[in-house]
Protein backbone atom coordinates (compact mmCIF):
# COMPACT_ATOMS: atom_id res chain seq x y z
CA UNK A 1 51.26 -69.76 -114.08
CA UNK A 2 49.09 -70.14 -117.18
CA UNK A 3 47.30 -73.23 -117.70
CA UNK A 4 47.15 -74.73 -121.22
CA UNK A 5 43.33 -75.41 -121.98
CA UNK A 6 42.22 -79.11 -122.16
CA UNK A 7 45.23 -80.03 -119.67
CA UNK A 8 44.98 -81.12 -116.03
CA UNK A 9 45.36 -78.50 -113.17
CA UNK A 10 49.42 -79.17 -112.02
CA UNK A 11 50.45 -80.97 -114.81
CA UNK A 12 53.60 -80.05 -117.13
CA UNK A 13 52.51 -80.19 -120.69
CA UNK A 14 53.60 -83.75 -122.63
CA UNK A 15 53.79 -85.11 -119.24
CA UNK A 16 51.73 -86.98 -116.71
CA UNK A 17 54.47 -86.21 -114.15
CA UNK A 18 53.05 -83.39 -111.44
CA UNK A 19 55.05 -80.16 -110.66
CA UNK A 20 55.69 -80.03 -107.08
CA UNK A 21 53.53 -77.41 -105.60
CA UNK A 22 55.02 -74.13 -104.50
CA UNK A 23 55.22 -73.62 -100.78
CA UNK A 24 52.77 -71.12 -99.52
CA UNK A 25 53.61 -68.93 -96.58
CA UNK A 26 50.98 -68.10 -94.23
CA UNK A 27 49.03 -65.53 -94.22
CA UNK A 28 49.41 -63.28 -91.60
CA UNK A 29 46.46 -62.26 -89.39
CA UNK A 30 44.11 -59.20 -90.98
CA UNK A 31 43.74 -56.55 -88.07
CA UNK A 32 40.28 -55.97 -86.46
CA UNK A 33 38.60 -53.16 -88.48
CA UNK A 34 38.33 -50.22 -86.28
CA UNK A 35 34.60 -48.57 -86.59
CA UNK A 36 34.40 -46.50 -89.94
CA UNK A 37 33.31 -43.05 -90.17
CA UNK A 38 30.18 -43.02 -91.65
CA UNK A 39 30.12 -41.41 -94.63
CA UNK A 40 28.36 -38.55 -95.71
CA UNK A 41 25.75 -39.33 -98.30
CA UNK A 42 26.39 -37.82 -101.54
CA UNK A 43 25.16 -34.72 -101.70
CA UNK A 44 24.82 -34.33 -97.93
CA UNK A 45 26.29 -31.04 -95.96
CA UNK A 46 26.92 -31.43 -92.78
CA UNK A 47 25.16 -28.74 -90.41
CA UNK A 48 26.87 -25.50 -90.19
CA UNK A 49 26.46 -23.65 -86.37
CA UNK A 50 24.49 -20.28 -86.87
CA UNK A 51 27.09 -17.45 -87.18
CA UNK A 52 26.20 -14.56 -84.77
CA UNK A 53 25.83 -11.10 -85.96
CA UNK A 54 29.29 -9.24 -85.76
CA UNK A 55 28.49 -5.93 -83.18
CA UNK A 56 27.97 -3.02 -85.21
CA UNK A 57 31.01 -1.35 -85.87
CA UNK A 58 30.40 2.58 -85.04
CA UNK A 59 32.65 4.77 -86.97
CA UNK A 60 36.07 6.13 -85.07
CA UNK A 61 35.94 9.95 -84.82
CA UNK A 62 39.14 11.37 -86.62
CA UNK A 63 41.97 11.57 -84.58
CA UNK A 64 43.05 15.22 -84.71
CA UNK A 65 46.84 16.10 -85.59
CA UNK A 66 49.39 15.53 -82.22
CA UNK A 67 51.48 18.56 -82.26
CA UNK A 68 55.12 17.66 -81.14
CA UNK A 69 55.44 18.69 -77.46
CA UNK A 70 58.89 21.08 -76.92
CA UNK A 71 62.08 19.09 -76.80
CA UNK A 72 62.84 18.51 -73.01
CA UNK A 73 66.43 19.33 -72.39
CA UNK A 74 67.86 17.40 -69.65
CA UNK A 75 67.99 19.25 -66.36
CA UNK A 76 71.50 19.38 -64.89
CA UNK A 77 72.84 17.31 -62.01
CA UNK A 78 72.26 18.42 -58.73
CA UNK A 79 75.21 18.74 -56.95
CA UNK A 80 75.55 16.60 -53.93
CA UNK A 81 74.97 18.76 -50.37
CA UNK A 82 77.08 18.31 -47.98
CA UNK A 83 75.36 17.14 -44.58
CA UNK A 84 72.40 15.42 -46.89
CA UNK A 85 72.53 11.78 -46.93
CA UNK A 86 71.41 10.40 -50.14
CA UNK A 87 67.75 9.45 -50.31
CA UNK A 88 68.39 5.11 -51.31
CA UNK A 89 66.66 4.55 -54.35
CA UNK A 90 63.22 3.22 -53.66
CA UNK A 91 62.79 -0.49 -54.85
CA UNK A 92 60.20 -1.39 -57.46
CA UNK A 93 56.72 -2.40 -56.34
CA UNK A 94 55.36 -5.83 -56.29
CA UNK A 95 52.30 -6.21 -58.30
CA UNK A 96 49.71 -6.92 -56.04
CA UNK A 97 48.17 -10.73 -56.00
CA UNK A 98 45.22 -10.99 -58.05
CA UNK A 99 42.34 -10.79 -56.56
CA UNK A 100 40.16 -14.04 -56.62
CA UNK A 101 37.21 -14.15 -58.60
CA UNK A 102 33.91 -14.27 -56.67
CA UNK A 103 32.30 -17.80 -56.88
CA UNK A 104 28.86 -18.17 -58.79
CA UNK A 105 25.93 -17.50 -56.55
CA UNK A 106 23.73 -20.81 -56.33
CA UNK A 107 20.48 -20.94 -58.03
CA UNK A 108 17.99 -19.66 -55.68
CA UNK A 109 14.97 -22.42 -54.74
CA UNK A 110 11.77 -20.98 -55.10
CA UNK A 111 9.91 -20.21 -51.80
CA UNK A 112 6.82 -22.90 -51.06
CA UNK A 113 3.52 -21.70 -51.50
CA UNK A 114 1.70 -19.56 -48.57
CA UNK A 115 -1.11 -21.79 -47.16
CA UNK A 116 -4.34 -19.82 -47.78
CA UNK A 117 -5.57 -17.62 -44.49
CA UNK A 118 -8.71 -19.37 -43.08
CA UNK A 119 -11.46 -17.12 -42.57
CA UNK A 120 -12.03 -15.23 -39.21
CA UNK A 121 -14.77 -16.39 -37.29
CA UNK A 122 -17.64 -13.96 -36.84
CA UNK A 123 -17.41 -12.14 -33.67
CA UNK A 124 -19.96 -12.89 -31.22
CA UNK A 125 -22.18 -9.73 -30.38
CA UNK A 126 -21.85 -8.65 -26.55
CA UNK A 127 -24.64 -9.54 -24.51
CA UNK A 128 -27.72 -6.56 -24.62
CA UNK A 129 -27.23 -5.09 -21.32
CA UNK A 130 -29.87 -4.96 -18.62
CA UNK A 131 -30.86 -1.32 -17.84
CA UNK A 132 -29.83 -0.10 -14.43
CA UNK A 133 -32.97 0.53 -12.15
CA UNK A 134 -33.14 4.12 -11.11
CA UNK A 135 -31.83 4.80 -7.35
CA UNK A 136 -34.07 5.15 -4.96
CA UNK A 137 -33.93 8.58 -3.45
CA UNK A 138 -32.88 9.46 0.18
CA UNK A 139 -35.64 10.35 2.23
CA UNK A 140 -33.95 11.88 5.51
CA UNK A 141 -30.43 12.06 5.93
CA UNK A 142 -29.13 11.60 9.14
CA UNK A 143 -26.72 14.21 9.70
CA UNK A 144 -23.17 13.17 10.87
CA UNK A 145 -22.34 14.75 13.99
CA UNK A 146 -19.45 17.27 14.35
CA UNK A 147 -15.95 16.43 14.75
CA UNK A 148 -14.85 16.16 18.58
CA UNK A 149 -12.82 19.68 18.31
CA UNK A 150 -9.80 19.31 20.25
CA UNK A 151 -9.37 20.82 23.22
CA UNK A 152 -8.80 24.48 23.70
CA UNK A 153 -5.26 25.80 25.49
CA UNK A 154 -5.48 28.88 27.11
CA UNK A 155 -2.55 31.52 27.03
CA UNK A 156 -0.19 31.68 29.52
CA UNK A 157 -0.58 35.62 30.26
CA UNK A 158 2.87 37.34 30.65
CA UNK A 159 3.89 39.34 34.08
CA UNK A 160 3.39 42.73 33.63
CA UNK A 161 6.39 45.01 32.88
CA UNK A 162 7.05 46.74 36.25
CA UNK A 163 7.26 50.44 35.59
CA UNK A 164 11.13 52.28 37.14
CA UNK A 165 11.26 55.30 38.27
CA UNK A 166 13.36 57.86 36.34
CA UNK A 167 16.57 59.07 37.42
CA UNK A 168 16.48 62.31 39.27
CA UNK A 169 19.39 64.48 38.15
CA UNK A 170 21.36 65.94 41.43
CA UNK A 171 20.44 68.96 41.87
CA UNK A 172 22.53 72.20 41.68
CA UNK A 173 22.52 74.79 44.70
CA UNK A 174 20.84 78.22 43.88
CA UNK A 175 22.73 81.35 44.72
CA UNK A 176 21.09 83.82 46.69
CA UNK A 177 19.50 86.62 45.28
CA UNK A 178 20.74 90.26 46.27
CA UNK A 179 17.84 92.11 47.95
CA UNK A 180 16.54 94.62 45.42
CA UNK A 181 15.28 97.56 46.64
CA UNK A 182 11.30 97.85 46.50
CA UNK A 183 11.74 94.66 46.07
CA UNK A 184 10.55 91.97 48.55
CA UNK A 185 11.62 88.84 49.06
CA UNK A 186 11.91 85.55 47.33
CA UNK A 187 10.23 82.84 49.79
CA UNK A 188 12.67 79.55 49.16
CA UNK A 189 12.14 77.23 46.64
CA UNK A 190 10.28 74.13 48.05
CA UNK A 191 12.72 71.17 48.58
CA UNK A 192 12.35 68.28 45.96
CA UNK A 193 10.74 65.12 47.88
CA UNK A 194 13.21 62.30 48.17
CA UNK A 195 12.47 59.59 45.99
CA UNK A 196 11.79 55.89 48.06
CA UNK A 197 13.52 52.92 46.43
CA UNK A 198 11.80 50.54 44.37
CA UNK A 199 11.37 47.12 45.67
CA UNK A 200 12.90 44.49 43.96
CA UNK A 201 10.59 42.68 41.41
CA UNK A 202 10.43 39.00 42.59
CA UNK A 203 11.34 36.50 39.34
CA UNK A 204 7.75 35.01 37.51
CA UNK A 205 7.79 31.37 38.19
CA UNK A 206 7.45 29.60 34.36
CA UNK A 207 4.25 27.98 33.51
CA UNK A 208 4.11 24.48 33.14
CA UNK A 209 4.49 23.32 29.44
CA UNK A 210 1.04 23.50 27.54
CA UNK A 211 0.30 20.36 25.62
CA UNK A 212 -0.91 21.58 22.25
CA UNK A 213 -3.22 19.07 20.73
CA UNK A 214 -2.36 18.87 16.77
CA UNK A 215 -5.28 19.09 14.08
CA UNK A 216 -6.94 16.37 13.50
CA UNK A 217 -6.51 15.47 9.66
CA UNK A 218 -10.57 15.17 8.30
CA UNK A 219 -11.66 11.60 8.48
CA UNK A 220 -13.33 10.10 5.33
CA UNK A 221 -16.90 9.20 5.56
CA UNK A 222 -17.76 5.62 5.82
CA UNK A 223 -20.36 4.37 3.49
CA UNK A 224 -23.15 3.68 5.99
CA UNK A 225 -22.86 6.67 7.94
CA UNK A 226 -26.33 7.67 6.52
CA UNK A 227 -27.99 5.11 9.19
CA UNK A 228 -27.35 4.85 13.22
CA UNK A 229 -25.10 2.03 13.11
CA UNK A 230 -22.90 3.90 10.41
CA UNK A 231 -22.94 6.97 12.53
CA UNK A 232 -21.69 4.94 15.76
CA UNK A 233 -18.84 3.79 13.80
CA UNK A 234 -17.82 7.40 11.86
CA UNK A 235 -17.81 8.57 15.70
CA UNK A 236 -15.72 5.65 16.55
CA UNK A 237 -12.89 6.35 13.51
CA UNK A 238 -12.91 10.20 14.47
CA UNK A 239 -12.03 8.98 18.39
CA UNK A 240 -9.38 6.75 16.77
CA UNK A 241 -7.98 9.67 14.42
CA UNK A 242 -7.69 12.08 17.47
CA UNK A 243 -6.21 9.65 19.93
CA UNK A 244 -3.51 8.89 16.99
CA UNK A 245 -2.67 12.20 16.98
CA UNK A 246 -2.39 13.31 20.78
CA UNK A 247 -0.28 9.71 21.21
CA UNK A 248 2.21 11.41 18.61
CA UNK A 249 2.15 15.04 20.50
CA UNK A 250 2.40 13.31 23.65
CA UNK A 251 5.71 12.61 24.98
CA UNK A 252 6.64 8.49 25.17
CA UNK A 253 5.06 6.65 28.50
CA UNK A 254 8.68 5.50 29.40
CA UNK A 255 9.01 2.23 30.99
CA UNK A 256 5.57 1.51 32.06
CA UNK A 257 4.00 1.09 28.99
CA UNK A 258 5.38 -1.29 26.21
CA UNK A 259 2.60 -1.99 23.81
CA UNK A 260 -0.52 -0.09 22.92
CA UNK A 261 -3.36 -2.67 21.39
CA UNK A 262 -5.79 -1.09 18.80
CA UNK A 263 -8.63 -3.85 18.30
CA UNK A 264 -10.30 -1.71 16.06
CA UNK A 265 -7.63 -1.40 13.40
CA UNK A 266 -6.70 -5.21 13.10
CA UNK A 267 -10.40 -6.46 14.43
CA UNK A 268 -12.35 -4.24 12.41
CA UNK A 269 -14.14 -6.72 10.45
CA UNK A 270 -15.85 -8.39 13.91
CA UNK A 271 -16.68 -5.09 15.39
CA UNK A 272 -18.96 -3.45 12.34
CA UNK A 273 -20.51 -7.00 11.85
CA UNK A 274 -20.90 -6.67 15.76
CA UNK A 275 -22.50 -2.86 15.55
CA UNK A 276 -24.42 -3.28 12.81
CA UNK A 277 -26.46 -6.42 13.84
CA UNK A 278 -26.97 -4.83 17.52
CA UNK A 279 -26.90 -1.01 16.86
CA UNK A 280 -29.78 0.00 14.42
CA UNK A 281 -31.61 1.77 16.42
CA UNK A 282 -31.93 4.27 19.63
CA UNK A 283 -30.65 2.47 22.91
CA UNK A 284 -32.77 3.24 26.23
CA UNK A 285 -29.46 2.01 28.34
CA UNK A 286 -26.38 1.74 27.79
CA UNK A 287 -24.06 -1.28 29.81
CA UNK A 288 -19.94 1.44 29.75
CA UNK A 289 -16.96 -0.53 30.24
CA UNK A 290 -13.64 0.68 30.43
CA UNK A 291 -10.73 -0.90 27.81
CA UNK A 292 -10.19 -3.54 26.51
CA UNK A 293 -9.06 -6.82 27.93
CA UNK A 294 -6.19 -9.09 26.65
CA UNK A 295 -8.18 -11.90 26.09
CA UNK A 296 -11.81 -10.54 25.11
CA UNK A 297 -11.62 -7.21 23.30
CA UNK A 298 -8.26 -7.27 21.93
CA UNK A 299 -8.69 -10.76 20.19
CA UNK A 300 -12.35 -10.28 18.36
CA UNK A 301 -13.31 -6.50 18.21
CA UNK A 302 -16.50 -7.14 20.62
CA UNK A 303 -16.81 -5.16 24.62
CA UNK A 304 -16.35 -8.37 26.86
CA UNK A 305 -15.62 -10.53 23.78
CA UNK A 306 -15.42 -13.96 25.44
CA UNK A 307 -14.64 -15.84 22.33
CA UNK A 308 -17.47 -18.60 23.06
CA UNK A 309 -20.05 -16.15 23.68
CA UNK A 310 -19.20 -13.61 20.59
CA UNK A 311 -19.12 -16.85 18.43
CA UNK A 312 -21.80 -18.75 19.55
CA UNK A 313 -23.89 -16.73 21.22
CA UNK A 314 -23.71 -13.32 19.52
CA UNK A 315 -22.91 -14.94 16.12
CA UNK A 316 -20.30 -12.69 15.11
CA UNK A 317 -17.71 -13.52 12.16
CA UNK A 318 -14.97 -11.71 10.36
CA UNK A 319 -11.27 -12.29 9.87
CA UNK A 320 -9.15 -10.91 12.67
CA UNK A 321 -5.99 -10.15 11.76
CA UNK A 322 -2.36 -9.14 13.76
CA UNK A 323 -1.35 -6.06 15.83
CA UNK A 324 1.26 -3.96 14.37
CA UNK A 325 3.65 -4.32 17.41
CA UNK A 326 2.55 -7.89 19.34
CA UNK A 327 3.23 -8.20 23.17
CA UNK A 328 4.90 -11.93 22.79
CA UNK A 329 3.23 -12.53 25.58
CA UNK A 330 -0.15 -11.57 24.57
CA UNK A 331 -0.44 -12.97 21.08
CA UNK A 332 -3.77 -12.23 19.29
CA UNK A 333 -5.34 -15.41 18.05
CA UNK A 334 -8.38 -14.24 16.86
CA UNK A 335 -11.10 -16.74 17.11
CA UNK A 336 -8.49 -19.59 18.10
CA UNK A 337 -8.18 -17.57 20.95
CA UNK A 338 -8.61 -20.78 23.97
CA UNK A 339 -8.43 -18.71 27.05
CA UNK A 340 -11.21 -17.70 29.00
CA UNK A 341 -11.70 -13.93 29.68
CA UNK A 342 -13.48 -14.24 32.85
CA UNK A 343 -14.80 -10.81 33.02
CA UNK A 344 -16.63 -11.45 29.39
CA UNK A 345 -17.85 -14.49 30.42
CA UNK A 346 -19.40 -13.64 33.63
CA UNK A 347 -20.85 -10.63 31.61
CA UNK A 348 -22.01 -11.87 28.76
CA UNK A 349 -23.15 -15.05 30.98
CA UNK A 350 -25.73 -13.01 33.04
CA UNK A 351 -27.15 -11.06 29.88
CA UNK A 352 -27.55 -14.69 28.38
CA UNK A 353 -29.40 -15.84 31.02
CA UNK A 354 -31.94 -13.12 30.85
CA UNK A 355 -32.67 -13.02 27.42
CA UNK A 356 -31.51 -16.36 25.63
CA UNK A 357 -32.10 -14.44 22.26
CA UNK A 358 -29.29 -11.49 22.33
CA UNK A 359 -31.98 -9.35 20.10
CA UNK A 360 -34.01 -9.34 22.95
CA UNK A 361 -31.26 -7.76 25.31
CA UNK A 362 -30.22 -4.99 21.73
CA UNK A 363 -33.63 -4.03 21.57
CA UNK A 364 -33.32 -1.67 24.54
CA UNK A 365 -29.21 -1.62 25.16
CA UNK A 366 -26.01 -1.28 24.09
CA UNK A 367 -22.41 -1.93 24.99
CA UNK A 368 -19.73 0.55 24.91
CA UNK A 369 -16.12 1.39 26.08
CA UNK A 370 -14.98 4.25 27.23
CA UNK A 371 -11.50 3.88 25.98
CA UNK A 372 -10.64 2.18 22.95
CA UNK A 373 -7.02 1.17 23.68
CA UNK A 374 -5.32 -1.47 25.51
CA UNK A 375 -2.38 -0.62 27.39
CA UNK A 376 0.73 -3.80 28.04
CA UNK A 377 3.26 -3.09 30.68
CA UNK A 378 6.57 -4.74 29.75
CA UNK A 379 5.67 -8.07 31.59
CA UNK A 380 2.27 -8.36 29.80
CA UNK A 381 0.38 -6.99 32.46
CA UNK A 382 -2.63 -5.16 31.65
CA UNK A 383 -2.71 -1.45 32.58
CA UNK A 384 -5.29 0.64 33.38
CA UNK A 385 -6.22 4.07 31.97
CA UNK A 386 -5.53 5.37 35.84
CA UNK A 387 -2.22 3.51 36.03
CA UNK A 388 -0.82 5.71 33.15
CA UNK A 389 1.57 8.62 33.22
CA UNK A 390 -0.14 11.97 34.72
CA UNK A 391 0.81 13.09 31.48
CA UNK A 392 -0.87 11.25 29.16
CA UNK A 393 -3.73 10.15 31.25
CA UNK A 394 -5.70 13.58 31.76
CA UNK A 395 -5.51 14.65 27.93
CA UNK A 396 -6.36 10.84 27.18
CA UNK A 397 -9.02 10.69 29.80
CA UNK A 398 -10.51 14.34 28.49
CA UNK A 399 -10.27 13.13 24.88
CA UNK A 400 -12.58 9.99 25.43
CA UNK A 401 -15.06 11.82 27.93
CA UNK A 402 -16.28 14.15 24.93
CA UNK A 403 -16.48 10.87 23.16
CA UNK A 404 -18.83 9.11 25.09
CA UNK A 405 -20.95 12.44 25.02
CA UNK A 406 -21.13 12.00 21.47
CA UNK A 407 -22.37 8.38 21.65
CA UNK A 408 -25.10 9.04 24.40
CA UNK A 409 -26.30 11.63 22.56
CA UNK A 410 -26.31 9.83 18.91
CA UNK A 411 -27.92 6.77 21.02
CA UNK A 412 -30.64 8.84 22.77
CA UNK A 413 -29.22 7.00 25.95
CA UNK A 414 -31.28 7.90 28.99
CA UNK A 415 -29.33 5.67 31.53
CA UNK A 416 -25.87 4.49 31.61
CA UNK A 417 -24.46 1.77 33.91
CA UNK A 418 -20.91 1.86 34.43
CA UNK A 419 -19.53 -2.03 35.05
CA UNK A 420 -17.56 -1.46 37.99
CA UNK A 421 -17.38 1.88 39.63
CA UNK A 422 -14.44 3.80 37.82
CA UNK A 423 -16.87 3.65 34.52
CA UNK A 424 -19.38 5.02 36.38
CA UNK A 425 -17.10 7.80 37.72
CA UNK A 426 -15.65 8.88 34.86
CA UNK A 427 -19.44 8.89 32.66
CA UNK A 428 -20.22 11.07 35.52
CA UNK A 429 -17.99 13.01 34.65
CA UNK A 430 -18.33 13.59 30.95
CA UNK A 431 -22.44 13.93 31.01
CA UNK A 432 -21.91 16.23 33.80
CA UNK A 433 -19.28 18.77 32.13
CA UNK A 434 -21.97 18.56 28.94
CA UNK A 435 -24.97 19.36 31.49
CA UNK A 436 -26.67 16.47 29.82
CA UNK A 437 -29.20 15.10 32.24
CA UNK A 438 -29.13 11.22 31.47
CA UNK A 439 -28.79 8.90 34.98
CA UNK A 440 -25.64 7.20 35.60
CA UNK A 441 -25.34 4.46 37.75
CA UNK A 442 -23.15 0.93 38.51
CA UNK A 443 -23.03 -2.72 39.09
CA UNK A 444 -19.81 -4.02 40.10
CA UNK A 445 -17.30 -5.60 38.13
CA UNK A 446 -16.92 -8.98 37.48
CA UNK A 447 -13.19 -9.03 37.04
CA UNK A 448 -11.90 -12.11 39.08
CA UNK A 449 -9.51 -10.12 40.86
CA UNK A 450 -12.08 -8.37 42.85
CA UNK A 451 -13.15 -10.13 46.36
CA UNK A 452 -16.61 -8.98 46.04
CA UNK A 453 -16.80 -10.30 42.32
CA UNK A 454 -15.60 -13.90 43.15
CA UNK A 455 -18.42 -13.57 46.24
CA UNK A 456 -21.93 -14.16 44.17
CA UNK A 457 -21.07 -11.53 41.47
CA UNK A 458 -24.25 -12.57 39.16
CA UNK A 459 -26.72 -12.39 41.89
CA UNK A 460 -25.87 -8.84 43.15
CA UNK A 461 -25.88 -7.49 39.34
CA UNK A 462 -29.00 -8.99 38.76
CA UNK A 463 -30.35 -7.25 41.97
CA UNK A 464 -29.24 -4.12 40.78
CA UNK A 465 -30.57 -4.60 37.07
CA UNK A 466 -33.70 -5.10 39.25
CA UNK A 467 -33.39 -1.99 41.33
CA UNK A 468 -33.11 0.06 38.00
CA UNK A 469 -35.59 -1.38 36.38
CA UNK A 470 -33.80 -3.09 33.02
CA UNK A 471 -34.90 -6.82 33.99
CA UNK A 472 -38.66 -5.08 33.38
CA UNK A 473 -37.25 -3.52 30.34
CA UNK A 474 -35.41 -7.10 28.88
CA UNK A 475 -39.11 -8.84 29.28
CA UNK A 476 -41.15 -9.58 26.22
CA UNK A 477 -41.66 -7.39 23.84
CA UNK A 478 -41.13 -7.56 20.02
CA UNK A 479 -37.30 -8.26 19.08
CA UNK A 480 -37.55 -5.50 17.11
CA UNK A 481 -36.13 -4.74 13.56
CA UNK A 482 -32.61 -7.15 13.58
CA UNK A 483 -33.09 -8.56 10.19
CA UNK A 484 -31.54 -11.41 8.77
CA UNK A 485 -29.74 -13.91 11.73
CA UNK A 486 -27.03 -14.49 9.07
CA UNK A 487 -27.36 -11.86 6.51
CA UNK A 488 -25.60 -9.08 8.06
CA UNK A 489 -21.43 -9.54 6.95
CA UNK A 490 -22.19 -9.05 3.70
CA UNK A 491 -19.83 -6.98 2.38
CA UNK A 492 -17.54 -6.90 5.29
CA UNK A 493 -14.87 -9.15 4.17
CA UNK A 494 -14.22 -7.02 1.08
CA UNK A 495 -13.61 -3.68 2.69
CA UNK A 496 -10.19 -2.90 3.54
CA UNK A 497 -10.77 0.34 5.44
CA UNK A 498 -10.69 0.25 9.66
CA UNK A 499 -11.42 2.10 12.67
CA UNK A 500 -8.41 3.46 12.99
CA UNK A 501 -6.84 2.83 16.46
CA UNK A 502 -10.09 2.27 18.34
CA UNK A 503 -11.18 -0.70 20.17
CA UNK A 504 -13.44 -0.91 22.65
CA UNK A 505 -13.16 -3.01 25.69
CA UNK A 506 -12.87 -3.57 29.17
CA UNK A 507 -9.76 -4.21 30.29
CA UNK A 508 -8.86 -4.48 34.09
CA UNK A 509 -6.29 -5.83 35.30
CA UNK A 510 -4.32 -9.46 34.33
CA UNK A 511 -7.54 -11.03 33.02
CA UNK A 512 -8.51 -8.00 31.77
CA UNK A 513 -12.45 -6.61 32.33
CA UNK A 514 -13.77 -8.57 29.74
């Protein structure tokens, strides 16, 4: 509406009266303005990506002229053959499901450092060793005696072939002769002597089968066999070896014997510490027993080896281990051994009491078996060397009589003394056979079976010792060279080699001979 100037606002011109003011609608609501665009600035370009170079087009070779192929005319129908069914149309192929694409291999991690390698630490130089002082050379050896050769079997000679007479043919008659004139006559032919029959040849008895004695495989030296001790025991492990083999070539002992004891193979340690403390040097007189007894021998290795007496007395040590093939009743328990052989101690009691130092009673003797093995009957019994077989007890018996030679000779023995009389008997024997002329004599046995023995048995030996003149040979004196009183096992634990099947002992009877 247009407003005259100079007039009020509202008023009608000429009039004071006010127009009624139109009505005015609202206004509706102006909507939120959503965010604008900002605009470029004049002039402005907005950034354009960079284009990448298009691949370089190489040039297509030109596509040489197709010449038309020849016009294929359609081959005829084949005519249906009768018999063929039809081949059924084969139906159209699937297209195979496509194949899904291999997922993205993961970033690989890096692998962590290596920790640097610490340095090796110097090696330590070996100790400068000490330079080996020369080895004494060997003065004198002693030479090992030889092998006992086993004994020799004679031939059993044949019968001689008895010679026959040949046949005599019968004999045709002659005719007679005519007489010839200026002839004279024929005397007659001499008759032929009749033959006399031929007695009858009586039948040749066979001989008795030969035991043949194998060969003795060679026994390996022992180290010490270059002193008199080591010699005493190489003759001991050759004994052993040949007894082995004549047990084998001999046939079994049957019922009588059960169990064969070798002290020497599972008591070896004992009996070399035993031989060489007491046997290094030549023995004036040598004390024989026979074999070994159950309860002394056959449980320490030691002739008469009362266990109280070889421990304490004698001082002997080493480990003592089990038989091959035990007796159960006649277990071998070493030095836990509690029962008394009576033989050993009566023995070993009386040398004791003449010389309370045993070096003094070594100086001048020695004591020895005869046989080396111990011999159980089935009940536990003891047996013998005469209680065996005929057959095994004269090639047994022969075997250890060239053994003791050996000893007595290697000792330089001038006397032996059998204990009890079948020792002395049988060294007879041997020394005899050898012509060796060394005295053998006795003092009786102190086995507790004997009458005699159980009578005063220490005062009639040491009657005899006195009649023979040891008790003047066991007086005073220098002990001689027995060096040290506890030095001498060394090395004896360590060796594992034996004495074969040796012992040596005194056996006789239940108790044994000591």
């Amino acid at each position: 509406m247009e407003v005259t100037p100079g007039s009020a606002a509202g008023l009608v011109p000429g009039t004071t009266t006010a127009r009624a003011a139109p009505e005015v609608t609202a206004v509706p609501p102006v909507p939120p303005v959503a965010e604008v665009t900002p605009v470029l600035a004049a002039g402005a370009v907005p950034a354009v990506p960079p284009m990448t170079a298009a691949p370089e087009l190489t040039a297509v070779p030109p596509v040489s002229p197709v010449t038309a192929g020849p016009q294929v005319t359609a081959a005829p129908a084949v005519p249906p053959v009768a018999g063929v069914r039809a081949v059924p149309p084969v139906p159209p192929m699937t297209a195979a499901p496509p194949v899904p694409a291999v997922p993205a291999v993961a970033e690989l991690t890096s692998a962590p450092p290596v920790p640097p390698v610490t340095a090796t630490p110097p090696v330590a130089a070996a100790p400068q060793v000490a330079a080996v002082p020369p080895v004494p050379a060997v003065t004198e050896a002693r030479a090992v005696p030889p092998v006992l050769a086993a004994p020799e079997v004679t031939a059993v000679s044949e019968a001689p072939a008895v010679l026959v007479a040949p046949e005599v043919a019968e004999l045709t008659p002659v005719p007679p002769v005519p007489a010839v004139a200026g002839v004279t006559a024929v005397p007659p032919a001499l008759a032929t002597p009749e033959l006399t029959a031929v007695p009858p040849v009586t039948a040749v008895t066979a001989a008795p089968p030969v035991t043949v004695v194998p060969p003795v495989p060679p026994v390996p030296p022992v180290p010490e066999a270059e002193d008199l001790a080591g010699c005493f025991l190489q003759l001991e492990r050759e004994q052993s070896a040949l007894l082995e083999a004549l047990l084998e070539a001999l046939p079994p002992f049957g019922g009588a014997v059960s169990h064969v004891y070798r002290p020497l193979r599972y008591a070896c340690r004992p009996h070399r510490h035993f031989v060489r403390r007491y046997c290094r040097g030549p023995k004036r007189v040598l004390f024989l027993g026979i074999n070994p007894g159950p309860f002394g021998m056959a449980q320490n290795g030691v002739p008469f080896g009362e266990t109280r007496h070889v421990r304490e007395w004698l001082r002997v040590r080493g480990r003592v281990e089990k038989p091959q093939n035990e007796h159960p009743k006649r277990p071998v328990l070493g030095w836990e051994c509690r029962r008394s052989e009576v033989s050993g101690a009566r023995f070993w009691g009386l040398i004791r009491s003449l010389c309370p130092d045993p070096r003094g009673f070594f100086r001048h003797c020695f004591v020895h078996n005869h046989c080396p093995l111990l011999f159980l009957a089935p009940s536990g019994r003891n047996l013998a060397p005469a209680e065996l077989p005929q057959n095994q007890r004269a090639p047994l018996l022969a075997l250890c009589d060239r053994a003791l030679v050996r000893v007595v000779e290697l000792l330089g023995v001038g006397l032996v003394i059998g204990v009890g009389g079948y020792a002395q008997q049988r060294a007879r024997k041997a020394l005899g056979a050898a012509g060796l002329p060394v005295r053998v004599e006795s003092i009786p046995h102190p086995s507790p079976r004997s009458a005699r023995a159980n009578r005063g048995w220490e005062e009639e030996a040491k009657a005899k010792l006195g009649e023979l003149g040891v008790l003047e040979l066991l007086q005073g004196g220098d002990l001689g060279d027995f060096g040290d009183e506890e030095g001498d096992l060394e090395g004896e634990e360590g060796e594992e080699g034996d004495l074969g099947a040796g012992g040596g002992g005194e056996g006789m009877g239940e108790v044994g001979r000591g």
